[in-house]
Protein backbone atom coordinates (compact mmCIF):
# COMPACT_ATOMS: atom_id res chain seq x y z
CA UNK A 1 0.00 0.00 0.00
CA UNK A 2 1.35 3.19 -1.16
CA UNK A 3 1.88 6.22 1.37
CA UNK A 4 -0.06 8.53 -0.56
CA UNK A 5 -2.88 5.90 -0.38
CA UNK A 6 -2.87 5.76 2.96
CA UNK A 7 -2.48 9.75 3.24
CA UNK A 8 -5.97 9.53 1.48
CA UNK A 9 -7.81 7.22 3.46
CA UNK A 10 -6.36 8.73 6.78
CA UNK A 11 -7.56 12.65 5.45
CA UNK A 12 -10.74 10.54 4.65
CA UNK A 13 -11.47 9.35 8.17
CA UNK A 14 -10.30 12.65 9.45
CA UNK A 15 -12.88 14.61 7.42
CA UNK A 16 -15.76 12.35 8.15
CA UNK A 17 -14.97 12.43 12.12
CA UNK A 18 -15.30 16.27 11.71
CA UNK A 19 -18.02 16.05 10.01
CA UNK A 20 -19.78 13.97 12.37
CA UNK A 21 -18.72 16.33 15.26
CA UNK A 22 -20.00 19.35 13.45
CA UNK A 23 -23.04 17.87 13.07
CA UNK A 24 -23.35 17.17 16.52
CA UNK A 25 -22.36 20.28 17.72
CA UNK A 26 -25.54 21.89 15.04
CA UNK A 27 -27.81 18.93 17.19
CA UNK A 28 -26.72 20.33 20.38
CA UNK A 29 -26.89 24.19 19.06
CA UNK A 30 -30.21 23.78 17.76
CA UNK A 31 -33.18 23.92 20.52
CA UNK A 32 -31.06 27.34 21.38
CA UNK A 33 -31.37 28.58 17.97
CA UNK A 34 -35.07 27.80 17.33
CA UNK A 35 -35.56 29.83 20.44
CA UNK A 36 -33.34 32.25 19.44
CA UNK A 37 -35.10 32.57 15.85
CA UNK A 38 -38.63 32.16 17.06
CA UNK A 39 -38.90 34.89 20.48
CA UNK A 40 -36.17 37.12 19.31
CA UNK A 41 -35.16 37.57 15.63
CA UNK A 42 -38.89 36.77 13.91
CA UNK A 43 -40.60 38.96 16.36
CA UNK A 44 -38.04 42.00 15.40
CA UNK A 45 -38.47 41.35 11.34
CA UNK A 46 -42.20 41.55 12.42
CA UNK A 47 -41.81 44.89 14.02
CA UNK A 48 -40.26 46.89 10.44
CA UNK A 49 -43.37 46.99 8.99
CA UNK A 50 -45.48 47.51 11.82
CA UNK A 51 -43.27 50.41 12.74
CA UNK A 52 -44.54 52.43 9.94
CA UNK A 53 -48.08 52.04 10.64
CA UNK A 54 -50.65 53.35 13.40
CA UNK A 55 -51.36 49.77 14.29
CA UNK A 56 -53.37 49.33 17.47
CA UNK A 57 -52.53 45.97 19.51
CA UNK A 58 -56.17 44.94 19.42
CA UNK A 59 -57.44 45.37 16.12
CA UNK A 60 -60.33 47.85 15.73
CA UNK A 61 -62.78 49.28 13.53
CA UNK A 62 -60.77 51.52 11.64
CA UNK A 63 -57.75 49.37 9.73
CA UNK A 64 -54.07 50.12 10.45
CA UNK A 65 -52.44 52.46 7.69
CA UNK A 66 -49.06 53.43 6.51
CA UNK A 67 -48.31 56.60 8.31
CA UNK A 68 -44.50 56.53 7.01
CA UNK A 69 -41.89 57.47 9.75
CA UNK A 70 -44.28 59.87 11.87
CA UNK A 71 -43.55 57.08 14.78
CA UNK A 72 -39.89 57.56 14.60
CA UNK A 73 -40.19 61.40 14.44
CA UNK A 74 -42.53 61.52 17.14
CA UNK A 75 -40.61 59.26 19.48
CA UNK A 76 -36.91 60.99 18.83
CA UNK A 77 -39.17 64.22 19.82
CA UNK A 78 -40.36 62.67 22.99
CA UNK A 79 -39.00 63.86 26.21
CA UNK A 80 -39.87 60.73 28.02
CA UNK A 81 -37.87 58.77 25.54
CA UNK A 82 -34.87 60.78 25.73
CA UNK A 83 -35.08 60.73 29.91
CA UNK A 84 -35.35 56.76 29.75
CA UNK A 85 -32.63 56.37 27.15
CA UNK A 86 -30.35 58.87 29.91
CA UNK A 87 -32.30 56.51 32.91
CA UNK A 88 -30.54 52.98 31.60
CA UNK A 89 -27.22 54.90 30.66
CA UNK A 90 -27.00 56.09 33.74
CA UNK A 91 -27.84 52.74 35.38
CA UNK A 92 -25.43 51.01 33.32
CA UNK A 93 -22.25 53.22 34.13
CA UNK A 94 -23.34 52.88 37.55
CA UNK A 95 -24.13 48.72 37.94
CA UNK A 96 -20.73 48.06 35.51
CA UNK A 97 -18.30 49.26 38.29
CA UNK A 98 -20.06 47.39 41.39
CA UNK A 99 -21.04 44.42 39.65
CA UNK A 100 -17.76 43.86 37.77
CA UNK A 101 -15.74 45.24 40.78
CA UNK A 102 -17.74 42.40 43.28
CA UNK A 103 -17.55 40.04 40.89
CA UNK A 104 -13.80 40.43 40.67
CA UNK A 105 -13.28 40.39 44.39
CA UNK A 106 -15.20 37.24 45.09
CA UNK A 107 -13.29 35.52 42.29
CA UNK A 108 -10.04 36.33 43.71
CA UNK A 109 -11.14 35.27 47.35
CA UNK A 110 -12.43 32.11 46.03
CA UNK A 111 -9.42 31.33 43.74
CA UNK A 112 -7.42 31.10 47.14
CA UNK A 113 -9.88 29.04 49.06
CA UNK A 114 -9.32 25.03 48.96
CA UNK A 115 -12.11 23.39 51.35
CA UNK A 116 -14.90 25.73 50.67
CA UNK A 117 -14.18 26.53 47.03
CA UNK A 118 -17.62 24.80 45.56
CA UNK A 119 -19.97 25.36 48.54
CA UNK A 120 -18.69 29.09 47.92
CA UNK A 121 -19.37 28.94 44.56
CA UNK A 122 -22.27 27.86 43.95
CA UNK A 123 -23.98 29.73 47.12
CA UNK A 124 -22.49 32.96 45.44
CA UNK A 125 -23.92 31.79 42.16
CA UNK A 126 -27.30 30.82 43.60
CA UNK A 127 -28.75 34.46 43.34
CA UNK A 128 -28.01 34.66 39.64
CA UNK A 129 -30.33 31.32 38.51
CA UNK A 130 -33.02 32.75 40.95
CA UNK A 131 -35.57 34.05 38.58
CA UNK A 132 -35.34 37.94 38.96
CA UNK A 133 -38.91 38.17 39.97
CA UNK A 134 -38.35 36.37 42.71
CA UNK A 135 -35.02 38.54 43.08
CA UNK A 136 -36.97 41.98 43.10
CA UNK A 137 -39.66 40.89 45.73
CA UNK A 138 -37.15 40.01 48.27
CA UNK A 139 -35.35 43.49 47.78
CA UNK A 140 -38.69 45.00 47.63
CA UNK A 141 -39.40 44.01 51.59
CA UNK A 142 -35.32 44.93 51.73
CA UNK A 143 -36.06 48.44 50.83
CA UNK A 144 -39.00 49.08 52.26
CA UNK A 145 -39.81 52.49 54.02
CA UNK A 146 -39.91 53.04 56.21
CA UNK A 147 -39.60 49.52 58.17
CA UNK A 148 -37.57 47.37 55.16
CA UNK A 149 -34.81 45.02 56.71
CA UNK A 150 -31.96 48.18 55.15
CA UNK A 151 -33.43 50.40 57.43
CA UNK A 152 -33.81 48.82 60.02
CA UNK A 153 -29.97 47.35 59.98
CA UNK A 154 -28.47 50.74 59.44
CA UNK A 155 -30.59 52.58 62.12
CA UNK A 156 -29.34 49.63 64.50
CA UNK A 157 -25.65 50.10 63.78
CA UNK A 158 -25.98 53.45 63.88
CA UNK A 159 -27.87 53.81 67.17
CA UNK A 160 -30.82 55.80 66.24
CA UNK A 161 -28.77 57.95 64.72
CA UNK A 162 -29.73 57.15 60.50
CA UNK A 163 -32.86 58.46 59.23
CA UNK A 164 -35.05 56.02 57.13
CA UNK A 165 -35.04 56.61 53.99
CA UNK A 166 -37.44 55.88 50.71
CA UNK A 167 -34.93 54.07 48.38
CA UNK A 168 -37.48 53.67 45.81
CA UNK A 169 -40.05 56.82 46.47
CA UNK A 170 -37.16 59.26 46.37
CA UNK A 171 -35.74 60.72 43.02
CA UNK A 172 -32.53 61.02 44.26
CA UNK A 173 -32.00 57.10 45.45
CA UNK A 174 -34.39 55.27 43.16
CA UNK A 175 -31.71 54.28 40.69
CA UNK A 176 -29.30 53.01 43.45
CA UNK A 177 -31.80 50.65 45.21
CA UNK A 178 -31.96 49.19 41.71
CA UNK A 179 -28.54 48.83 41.17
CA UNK A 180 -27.97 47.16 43.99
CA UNK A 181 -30.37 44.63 43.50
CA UNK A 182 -29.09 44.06 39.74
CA UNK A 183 -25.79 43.96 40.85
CA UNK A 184 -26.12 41.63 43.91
CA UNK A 185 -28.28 39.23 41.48
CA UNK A 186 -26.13 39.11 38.85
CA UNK A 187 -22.46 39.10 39.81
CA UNK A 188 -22.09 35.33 40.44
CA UNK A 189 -22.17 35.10 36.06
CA UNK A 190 -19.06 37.50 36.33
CA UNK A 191 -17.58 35.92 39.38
CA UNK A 192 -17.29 32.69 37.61
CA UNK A 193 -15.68 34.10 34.27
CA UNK A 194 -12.87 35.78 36.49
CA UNK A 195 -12.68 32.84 38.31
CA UNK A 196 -11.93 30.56 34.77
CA UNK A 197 -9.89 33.50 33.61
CA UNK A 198 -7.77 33.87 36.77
CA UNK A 199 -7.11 29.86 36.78
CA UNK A 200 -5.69 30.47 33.41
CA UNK A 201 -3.02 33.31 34.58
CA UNK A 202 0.32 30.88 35.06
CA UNK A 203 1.65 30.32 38.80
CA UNK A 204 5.03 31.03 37.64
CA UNK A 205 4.22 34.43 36.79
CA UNK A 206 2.96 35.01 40.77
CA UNK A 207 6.09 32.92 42.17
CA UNK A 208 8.55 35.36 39.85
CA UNK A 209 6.98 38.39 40.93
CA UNK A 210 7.80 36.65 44.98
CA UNK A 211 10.62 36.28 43.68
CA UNK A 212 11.80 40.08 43.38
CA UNK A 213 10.02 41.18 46.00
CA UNK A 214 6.19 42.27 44.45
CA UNK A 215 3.95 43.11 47.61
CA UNK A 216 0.05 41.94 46.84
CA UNK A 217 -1.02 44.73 45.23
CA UNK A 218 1.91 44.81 42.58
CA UNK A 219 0.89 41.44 41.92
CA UNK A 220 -2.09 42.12 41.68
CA UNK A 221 -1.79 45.54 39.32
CA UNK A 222 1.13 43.86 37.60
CA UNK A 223 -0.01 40.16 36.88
CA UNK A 224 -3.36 39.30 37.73
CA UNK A 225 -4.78 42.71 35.74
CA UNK A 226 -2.86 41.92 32.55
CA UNK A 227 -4.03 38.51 32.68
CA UNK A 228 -7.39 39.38 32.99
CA UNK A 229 -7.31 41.82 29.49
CA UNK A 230 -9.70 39.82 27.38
CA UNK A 231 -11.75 38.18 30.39
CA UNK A 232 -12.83 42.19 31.40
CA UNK A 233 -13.06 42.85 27.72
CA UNK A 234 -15.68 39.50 27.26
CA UNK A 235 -17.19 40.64 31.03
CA UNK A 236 -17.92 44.62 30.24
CA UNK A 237 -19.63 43.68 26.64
CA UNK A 238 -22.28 41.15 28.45
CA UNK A 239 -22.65 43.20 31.49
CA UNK A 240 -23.25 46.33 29.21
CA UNK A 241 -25.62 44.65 26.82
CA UNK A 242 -27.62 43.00 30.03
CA UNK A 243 -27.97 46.61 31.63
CA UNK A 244 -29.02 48.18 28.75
CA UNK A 245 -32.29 46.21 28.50
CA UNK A 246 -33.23 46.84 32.23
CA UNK A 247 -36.56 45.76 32.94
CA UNK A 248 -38.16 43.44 35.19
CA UNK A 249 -36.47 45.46 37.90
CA UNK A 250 -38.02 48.74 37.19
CA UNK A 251 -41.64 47.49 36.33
CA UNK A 252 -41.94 45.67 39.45
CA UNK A 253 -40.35 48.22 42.12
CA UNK A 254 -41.60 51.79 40.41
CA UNK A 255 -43.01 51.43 37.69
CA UNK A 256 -40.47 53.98 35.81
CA UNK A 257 -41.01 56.69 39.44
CA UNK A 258 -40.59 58.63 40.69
CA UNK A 259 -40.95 61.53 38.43
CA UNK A 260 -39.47 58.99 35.57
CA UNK A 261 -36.09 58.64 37.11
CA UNK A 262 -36.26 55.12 36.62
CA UNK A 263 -37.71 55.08 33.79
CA UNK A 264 -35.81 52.76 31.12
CA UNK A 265 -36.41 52.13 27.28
CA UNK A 266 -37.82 48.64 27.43
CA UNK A 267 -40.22 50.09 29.98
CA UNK A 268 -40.84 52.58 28.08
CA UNK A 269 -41.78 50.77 24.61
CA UNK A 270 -43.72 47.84 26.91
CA UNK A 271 -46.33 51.14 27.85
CA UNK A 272 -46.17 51.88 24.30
CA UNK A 273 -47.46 48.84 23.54
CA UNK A 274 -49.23 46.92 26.19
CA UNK A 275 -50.36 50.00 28.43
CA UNK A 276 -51.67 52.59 25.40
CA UNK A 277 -51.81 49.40 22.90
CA UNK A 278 -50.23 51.15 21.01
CA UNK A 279 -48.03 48.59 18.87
CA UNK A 280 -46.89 50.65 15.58
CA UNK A 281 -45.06 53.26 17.81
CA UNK A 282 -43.87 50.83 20.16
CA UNK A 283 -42.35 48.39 16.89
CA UNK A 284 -40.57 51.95 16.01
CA UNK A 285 -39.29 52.22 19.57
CA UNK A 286 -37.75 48.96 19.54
CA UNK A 287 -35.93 49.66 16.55
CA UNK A 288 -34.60 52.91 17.71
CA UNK A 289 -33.60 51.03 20.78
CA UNK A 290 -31.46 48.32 18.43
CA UNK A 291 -29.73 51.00 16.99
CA UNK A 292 -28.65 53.15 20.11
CA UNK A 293 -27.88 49.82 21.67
CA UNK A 294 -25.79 48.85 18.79
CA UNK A 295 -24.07 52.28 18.71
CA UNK A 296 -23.36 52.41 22.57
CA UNK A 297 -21.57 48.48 22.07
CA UNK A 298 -19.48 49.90 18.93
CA UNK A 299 -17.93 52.88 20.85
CA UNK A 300 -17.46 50.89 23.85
CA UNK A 301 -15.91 48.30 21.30
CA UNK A 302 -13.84 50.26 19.83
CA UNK A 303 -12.74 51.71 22.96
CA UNK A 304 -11.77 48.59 24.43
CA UNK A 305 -9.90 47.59 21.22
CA UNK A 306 -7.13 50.17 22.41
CA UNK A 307 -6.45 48.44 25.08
CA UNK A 308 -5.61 44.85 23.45
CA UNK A 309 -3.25 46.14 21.44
């Protein structure tokens, strides 16, 4: 048997075992994907032409008609929609730094534990496969006024001396009980890819820096930060895009209150559509929403590009 025979039916086998593992890697991809295709991406190409009509959500006497891009040019000059695109910017360069930063802090602790490490991690992780609902209840009775469990804690450690205080009825503190909550719920996702990420940062690189005399903080600033580039790069894209579409959260706690300091964009096109059934303006929100989205991702993209190289 010739090599280049046996070259051929080696390249042979070879193809047809990748083959075989593509395939089942499409298998395995697929229930995703149909739910991907059927709740996300068919409901959006459903919402083009319906943006450019006066469509009602119930359908009534008088048809729907093409009304061109009034929605769009009565939504960019909407106040409200301008305050709740500010509302979830504002949440999301506030949640980024105390979600990321926790995140980052439990990772580290747990990366040194050796007993504990799994109990740890999955009771830290616990809060993040609690369905948010669930999530925002239990910080609703935590923020309470004036008698929530916050409250109550801080007016004990502080004698009598801290004045209760309406997290979620007052402007000024609305947005931070949310935060909170969206941060404490969701930083066990993060913890774990800093935890993967720091695993991956070489011991020799920690025992060299011992070696010439690096105190924890220069090992930290000077090794563990480096090694972490792309982990924070993968960790501020998902955190971004999750805080952008802030929801549950706000239509549970206030409703978009006080005053519309909460008020987000998803909240806002779900009253577009479900509270004034109005379904043509809210389809044009949505797609407004894809794009400003899309734009905030690109510059904080591009931004982050910098830093790789």
């Amino acid at each position: 048997m010739s090599r280049s025979f046996e070259y051929a039916v080696q390249h042979h086998r070879l193809s047809h075992w990748h083959t075989q593992d593509g395939r089942q890697e499409l298998l395995m991809m697929l229930p995703a994907l149909l739910l991907l295709i059927t709740f996300t991406i068919v409901p959006f190409i459903m919402s083009v032409p319906l943006s450019v009509t006066n469509q009602r959500l119930l359908p009534g006497p008088i048809p729907a008609k093409f009304i061109g891009a009034r929605n769009f040019i009565r939504i960019l000059s909407h106040e409200d929609f301008w305050q709740a695109f500010w509302n979830v910017l504002r949440f999301t360069l506030m949640v980024i730094p105390v979600q990321c930063g926790f995140a980052l802090l439990m990772a580290n602790f747990l990366n040194r534990q050796n007993k504990l490490k799994g109990f740890l991690r999955g009771l830290f992780f616990l809060p993040f496969i609690t369905p948010m609902v669930i999530v925002t209840v239990i910080w609703a009775t935590i923020l309470q006024f004036p008698t929530g469990v916050l409250n109550s804690v801080l007016g004990w450690i502080t004698f009598g001396w801290f004045q209760a205080v309406d997290w979620l009825g007052n402007p000024r503190t609305s947005m931070l009980g949310i935060v909170l909550l969206s941060a404490w719920q969701a930083f066990g996702f993060q913890m774990i890819i800093y935890l993967a990420g720091l695993q991956n940062i070489p011991l020799e690189l920690y025992e060299a820096a011992e070696v010439d005399g690096a105190s924890g903080w220069q090992k930290f600033w000077r090794v563990t930060w480096p090694g972490l580039l792309h982990t924070n790069i993968f960790v501020l894209m998902i955190t971004t895009i999750q805080a952008l579409k802030l929801f549950t959260q706000v239509n549970i706690l206030t409703h978009g209150g006080p005053r519309g300091t909460t008020n987000t964009l998803v909240h806002y096109i779900y009253e577009a559509g479900f509270i004034a059934q109005n379904i043509g303006y809210a389809s044009a929100s949505s797609i407004l929403l894809l794009v400003l989205v899309s734009m905030v991702v690109a510059i904080q993209r591009t931004i982050l590009k910098r830093f790789e190289t």
